[in-house]
N, C-alpha and C. Protein backbone atom coordinates (compact mmCIF):
# COMPACT_ATOMS: atom_id res chain seq x y z
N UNK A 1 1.43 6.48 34.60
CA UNK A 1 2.77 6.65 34.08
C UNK A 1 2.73 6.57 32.57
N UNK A 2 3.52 7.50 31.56
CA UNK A 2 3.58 7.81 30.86
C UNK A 2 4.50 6.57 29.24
N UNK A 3 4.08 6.25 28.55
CA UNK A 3 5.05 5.58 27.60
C UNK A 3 6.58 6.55 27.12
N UNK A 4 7.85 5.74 27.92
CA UNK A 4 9.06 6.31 27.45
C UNK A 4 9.31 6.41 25.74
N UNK A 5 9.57 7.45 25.08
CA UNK A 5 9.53 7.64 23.61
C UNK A 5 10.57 6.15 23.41
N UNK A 6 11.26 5.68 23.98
CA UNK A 6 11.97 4.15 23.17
C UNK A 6 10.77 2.97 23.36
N UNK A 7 9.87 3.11 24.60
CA UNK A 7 8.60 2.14 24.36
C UNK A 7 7.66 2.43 22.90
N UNK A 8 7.68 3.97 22.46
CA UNK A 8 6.97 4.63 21.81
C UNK A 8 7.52 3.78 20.52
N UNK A 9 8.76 4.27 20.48
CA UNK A 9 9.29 3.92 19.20
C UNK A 9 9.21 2.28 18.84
N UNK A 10 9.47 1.38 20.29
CA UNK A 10 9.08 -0.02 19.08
C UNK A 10 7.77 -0.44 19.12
N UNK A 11 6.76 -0.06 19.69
CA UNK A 11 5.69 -0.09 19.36
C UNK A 11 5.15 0.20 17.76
N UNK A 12 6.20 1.17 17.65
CA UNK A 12 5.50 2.04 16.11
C UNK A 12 6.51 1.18 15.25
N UNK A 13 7.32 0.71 15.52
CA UNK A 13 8.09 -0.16 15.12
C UNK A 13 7.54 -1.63 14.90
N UNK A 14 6.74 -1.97 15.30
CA UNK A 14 5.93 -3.23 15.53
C UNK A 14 4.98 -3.22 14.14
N UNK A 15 4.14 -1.45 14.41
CA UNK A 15 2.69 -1.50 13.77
C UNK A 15 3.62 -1.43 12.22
N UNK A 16 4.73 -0.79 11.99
CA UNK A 16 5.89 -0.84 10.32
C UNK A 16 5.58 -2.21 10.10
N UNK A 17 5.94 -2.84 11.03
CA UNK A 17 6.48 -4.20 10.23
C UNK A 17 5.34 -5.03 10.16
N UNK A 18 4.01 -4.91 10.46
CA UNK A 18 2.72 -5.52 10.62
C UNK A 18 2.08 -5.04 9.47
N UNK A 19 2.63 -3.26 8.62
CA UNK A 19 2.15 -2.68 7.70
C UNK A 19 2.50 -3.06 6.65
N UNK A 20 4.15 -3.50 6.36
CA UNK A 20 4.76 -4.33 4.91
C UNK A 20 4.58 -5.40 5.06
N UNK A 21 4.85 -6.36 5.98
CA UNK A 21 3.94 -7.20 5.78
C UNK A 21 2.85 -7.49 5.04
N UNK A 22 1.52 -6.71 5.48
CA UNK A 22 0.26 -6.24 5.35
C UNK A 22 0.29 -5.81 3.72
N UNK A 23 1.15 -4.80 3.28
CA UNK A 23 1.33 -4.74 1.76
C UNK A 23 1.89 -5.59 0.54
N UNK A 24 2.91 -6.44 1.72
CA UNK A 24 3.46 -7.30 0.60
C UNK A 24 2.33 -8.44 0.32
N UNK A 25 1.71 -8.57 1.11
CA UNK A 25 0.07 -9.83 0.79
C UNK A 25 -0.42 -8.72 -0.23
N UNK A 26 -0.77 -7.80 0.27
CA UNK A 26 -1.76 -7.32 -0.54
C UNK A 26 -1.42 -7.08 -2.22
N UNK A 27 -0.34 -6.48 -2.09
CA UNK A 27 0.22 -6.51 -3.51
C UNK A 27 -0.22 -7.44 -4.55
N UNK A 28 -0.26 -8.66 -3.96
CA UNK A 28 -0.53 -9.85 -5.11
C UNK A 28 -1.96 -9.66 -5.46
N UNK A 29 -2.48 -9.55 -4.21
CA UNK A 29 -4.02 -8.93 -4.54
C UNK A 29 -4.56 -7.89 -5.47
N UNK A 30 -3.79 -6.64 -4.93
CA UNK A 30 -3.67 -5.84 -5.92
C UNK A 30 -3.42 -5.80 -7.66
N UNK A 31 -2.63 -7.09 -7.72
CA UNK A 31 -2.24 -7.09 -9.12
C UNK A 31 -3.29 -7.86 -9.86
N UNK A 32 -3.76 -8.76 -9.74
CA UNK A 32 -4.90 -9.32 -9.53
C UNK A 32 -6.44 -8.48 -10.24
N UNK A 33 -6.63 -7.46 -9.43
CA UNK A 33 -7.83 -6.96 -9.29
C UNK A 33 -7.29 -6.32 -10.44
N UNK A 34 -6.18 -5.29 -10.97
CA UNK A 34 -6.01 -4.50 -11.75
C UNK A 34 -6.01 -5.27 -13.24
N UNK A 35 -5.71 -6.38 -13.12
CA UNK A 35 -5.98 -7.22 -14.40
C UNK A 35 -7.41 -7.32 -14.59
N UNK A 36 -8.14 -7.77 -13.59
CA UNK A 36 -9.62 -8.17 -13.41
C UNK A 36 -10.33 -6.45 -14.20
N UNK A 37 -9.68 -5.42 -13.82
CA UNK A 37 -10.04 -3.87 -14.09
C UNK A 37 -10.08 -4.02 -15.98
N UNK A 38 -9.41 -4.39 -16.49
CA UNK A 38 -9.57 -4.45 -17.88
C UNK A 38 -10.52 -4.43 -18.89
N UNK A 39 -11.54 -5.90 -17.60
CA UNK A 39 -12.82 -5.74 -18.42
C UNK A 39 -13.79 -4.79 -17.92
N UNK A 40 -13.51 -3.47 -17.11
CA UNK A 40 -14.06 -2.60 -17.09
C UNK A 40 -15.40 -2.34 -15.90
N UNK A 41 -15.09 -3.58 -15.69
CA UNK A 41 -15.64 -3.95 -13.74
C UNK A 41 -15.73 -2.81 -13.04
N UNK A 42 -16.65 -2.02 -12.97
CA UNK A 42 -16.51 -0.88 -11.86
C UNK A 42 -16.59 -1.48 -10.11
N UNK A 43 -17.64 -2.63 -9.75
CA UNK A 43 -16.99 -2.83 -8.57
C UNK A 43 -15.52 -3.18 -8.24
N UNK A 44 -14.47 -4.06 -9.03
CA UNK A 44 -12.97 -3.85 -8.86
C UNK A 44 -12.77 -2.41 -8.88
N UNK A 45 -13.01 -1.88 -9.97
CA UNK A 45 -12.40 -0.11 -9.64
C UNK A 45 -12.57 0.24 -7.82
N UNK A 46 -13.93 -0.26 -7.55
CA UNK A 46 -13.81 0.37 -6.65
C UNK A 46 -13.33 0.01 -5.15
N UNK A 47 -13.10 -1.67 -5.30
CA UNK A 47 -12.23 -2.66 -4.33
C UNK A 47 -10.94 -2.14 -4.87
N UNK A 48 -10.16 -1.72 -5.70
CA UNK A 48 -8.69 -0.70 -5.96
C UNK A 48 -8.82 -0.33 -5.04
N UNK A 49 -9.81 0.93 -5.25
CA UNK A 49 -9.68 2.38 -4.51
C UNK A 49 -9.61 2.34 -3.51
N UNK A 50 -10.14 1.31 -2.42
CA UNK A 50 -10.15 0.91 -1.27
C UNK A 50 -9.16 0.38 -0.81
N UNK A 51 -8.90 -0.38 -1.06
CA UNK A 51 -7.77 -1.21 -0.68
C UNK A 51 -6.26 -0.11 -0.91
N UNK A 52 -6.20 0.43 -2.34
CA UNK A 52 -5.04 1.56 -2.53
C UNK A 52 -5.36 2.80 -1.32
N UNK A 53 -6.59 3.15 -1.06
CA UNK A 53 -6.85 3.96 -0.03
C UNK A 53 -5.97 3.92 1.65
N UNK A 54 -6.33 2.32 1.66
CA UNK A 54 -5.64 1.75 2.53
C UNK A 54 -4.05 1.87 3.15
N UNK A 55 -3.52 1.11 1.95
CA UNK A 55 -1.92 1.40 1.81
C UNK A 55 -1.60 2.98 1.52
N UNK A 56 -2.38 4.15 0.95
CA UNK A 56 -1.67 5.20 0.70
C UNK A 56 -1.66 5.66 2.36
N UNK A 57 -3.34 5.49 3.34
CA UNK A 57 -2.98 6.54 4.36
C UNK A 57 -1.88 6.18 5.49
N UNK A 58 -2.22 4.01 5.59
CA UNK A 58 -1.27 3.98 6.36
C UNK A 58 0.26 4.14 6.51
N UNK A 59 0.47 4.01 4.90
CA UNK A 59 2.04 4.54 4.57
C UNK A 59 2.73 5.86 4.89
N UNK A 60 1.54 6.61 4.34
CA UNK A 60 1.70 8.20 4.75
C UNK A 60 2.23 8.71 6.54
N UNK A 61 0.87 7.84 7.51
CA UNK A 61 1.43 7.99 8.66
C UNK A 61 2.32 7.59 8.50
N UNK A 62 3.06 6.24 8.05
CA UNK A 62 4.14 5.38 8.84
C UNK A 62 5.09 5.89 8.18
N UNK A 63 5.25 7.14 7.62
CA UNK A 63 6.82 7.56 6.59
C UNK A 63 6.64 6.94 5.82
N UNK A 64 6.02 5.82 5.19
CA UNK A 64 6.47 5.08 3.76
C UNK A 64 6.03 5.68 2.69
N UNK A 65 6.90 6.98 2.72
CA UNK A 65 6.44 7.92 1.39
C UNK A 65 6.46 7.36 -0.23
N UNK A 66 7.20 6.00 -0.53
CA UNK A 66 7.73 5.68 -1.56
C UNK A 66 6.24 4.93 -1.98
N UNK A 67 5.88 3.91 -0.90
CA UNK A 67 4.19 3.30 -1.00
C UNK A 67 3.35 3.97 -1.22
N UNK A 68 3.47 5.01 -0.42
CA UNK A 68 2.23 5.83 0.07
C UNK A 68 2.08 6.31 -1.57
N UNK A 69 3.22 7.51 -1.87
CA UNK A 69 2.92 7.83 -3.48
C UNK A 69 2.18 7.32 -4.37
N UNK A 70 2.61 5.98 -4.70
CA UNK A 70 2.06 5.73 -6.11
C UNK A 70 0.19 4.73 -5.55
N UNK A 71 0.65 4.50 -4.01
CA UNK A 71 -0.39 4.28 -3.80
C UNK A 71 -1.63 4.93 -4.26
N UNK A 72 -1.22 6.27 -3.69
CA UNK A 72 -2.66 7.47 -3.10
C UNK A 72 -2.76 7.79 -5.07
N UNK A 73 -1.79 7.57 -5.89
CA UNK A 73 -2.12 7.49 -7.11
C UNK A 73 -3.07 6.72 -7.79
N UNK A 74 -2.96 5.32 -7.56
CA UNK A 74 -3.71 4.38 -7.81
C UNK A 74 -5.18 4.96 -7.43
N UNK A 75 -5.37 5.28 -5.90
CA UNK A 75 -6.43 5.50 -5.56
C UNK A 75 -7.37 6.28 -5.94
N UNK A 76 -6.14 7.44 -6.40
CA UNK A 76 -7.14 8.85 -7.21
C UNK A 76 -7.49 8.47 -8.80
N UNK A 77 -6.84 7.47 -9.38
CA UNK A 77 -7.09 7.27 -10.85
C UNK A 77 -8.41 6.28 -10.41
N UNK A 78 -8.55 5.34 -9.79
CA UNK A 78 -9.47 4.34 -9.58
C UNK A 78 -10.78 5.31 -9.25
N UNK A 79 -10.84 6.18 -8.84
CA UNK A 79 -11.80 7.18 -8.02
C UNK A 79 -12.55 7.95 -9.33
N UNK A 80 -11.73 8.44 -9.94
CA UNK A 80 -11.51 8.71 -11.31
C UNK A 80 -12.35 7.86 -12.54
N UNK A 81 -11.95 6.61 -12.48
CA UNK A 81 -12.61 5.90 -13.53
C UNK A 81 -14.08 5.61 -12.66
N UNK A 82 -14.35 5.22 -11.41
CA UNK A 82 -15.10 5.33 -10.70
C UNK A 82 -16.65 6.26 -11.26
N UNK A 83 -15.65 7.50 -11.07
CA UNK A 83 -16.70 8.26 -10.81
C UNK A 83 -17.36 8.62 -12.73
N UNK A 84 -16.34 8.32 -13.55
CA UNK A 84 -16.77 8.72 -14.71
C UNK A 84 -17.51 7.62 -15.46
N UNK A 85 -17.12 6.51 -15.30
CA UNK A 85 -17.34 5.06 -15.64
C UNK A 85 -16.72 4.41 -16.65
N UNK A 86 -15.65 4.99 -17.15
CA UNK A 86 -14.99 4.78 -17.94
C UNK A 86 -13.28 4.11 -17.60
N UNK A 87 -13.29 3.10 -17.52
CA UNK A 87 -11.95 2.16 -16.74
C UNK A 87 -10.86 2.34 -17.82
N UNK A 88 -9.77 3.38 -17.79
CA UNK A 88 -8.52 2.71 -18.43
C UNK A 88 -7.29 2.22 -17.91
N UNK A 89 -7.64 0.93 -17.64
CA UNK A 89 -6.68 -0.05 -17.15
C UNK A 89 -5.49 0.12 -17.30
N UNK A 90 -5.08 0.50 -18.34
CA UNK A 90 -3.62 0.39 -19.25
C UNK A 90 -2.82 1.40 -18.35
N UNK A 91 -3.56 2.24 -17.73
CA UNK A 91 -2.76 3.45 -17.08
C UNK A 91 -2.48 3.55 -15.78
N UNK A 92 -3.04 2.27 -15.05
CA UNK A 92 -2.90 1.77 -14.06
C UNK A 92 -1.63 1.01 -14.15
N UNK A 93 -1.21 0.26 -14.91
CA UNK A 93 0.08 -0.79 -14.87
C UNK A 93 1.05 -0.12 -14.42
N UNK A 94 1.68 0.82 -14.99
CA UNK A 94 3.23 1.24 -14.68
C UNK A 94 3.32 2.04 -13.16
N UNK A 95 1.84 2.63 -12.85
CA UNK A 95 1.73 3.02 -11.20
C UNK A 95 1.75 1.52 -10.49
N UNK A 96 1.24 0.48 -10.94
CA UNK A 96 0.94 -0.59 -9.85
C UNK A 96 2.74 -1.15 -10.17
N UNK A 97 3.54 -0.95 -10.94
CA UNK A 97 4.65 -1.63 -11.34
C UNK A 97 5.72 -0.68 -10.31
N UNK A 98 5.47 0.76 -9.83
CA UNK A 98 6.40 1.42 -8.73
C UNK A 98 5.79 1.17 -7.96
N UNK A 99 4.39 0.51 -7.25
CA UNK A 99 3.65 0.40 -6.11
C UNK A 99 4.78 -0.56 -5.80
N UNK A 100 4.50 -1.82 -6.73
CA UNK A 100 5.01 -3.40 -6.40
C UNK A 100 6.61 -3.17 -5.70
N UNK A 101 7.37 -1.76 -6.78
CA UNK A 101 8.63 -2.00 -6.45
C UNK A 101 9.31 -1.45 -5.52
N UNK A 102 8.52 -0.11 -4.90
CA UNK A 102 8.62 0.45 -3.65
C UNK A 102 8.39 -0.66 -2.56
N UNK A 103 7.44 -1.87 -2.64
CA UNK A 103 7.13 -2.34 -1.57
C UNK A 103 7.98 -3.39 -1.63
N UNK A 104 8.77 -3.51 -2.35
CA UNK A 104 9.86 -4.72 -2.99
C UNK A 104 11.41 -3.90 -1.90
N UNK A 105 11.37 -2.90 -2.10
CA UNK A 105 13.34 -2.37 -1.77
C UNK A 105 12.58 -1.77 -0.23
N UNK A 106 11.39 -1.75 0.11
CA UNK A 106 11.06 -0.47 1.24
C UNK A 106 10.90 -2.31 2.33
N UNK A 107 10.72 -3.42 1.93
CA UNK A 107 10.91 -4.64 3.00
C UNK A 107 12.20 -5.06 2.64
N UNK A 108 13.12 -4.73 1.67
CA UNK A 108 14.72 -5.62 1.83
C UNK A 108 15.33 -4.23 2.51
N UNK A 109 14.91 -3.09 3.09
CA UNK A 109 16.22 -1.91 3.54
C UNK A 109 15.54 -2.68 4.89
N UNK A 110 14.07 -3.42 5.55
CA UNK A 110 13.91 -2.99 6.47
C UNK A 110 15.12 -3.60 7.97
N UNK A 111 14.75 -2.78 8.87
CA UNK A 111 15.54 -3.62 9.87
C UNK A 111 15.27 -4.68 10.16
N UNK A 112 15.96 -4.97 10.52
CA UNK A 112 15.64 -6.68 11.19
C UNK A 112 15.07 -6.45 12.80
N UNK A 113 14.19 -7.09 13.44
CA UNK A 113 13.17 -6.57 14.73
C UNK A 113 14.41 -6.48 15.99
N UNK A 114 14.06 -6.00 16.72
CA UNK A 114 14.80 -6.27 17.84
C UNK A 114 15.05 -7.96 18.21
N UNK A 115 15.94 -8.43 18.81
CA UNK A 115 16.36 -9.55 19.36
C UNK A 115 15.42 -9.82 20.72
N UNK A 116 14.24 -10.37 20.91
CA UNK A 116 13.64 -10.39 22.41
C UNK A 116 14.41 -11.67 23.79
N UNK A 117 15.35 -11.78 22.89
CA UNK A 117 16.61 -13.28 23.51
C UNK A 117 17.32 -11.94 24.54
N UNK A 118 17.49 -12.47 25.50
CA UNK A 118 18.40 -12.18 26.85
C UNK A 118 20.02 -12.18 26.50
């Protein structure tokens, strides 16, 4: 027997709220490493890229186009300094500053979970 699309839906509803969650930790992390990026650390560049890798694809599936954006940004500039070896940090801030604030208004719109009370 088959999953009814309303089983479908809070399931996928479950893995959302396990995902901002999941970003709002990481965020702090994120901000973190991008400071640490300054002194030109190519392994941070490349714990960014990973971690921004992260949040851009699962956002992308999950609709969180607002994350996903400046995410998959982060990821391609980090990839970028990566691959050239040349880190400019400074140009990272104002993408990690709409990362932070997408993931700031995209957990206060969210719903509140279903009620599992009778």
């Amino acid at each position: 027997m088959g999953v009814s699309p309303e089983e479908l839906q809070a399931k996928v509803a479950v893995i959302a709220g396990r995902y901002l969650d999941r970003v709002s930790r990481e965020i702090e992390q994120l901000k973190s490493m991008v400071d640490q990026a300054a002194s030109g650390d190519l392994a941070i560049v490349k714990e960014i890229e990973a971690l921004t890798h992260r949040m851009h694809g699962s956002g992308a599936m999950l609709h969180f186009d607002e994350i996903s954006g400046p995410a998959g940004e982060l990821e391609r500039m980090s990839a970028e300094f990566a691959s050239t070896g040349q880190v400019d940090q400074p140009r990272m801030i104002p993408v990690l500053q709409r990362l932070q604030a997408a993931i700031v208004k995209t957990c206060a719109n969210r719903p509140a979970p279903p009620s599992t009370r009778p």
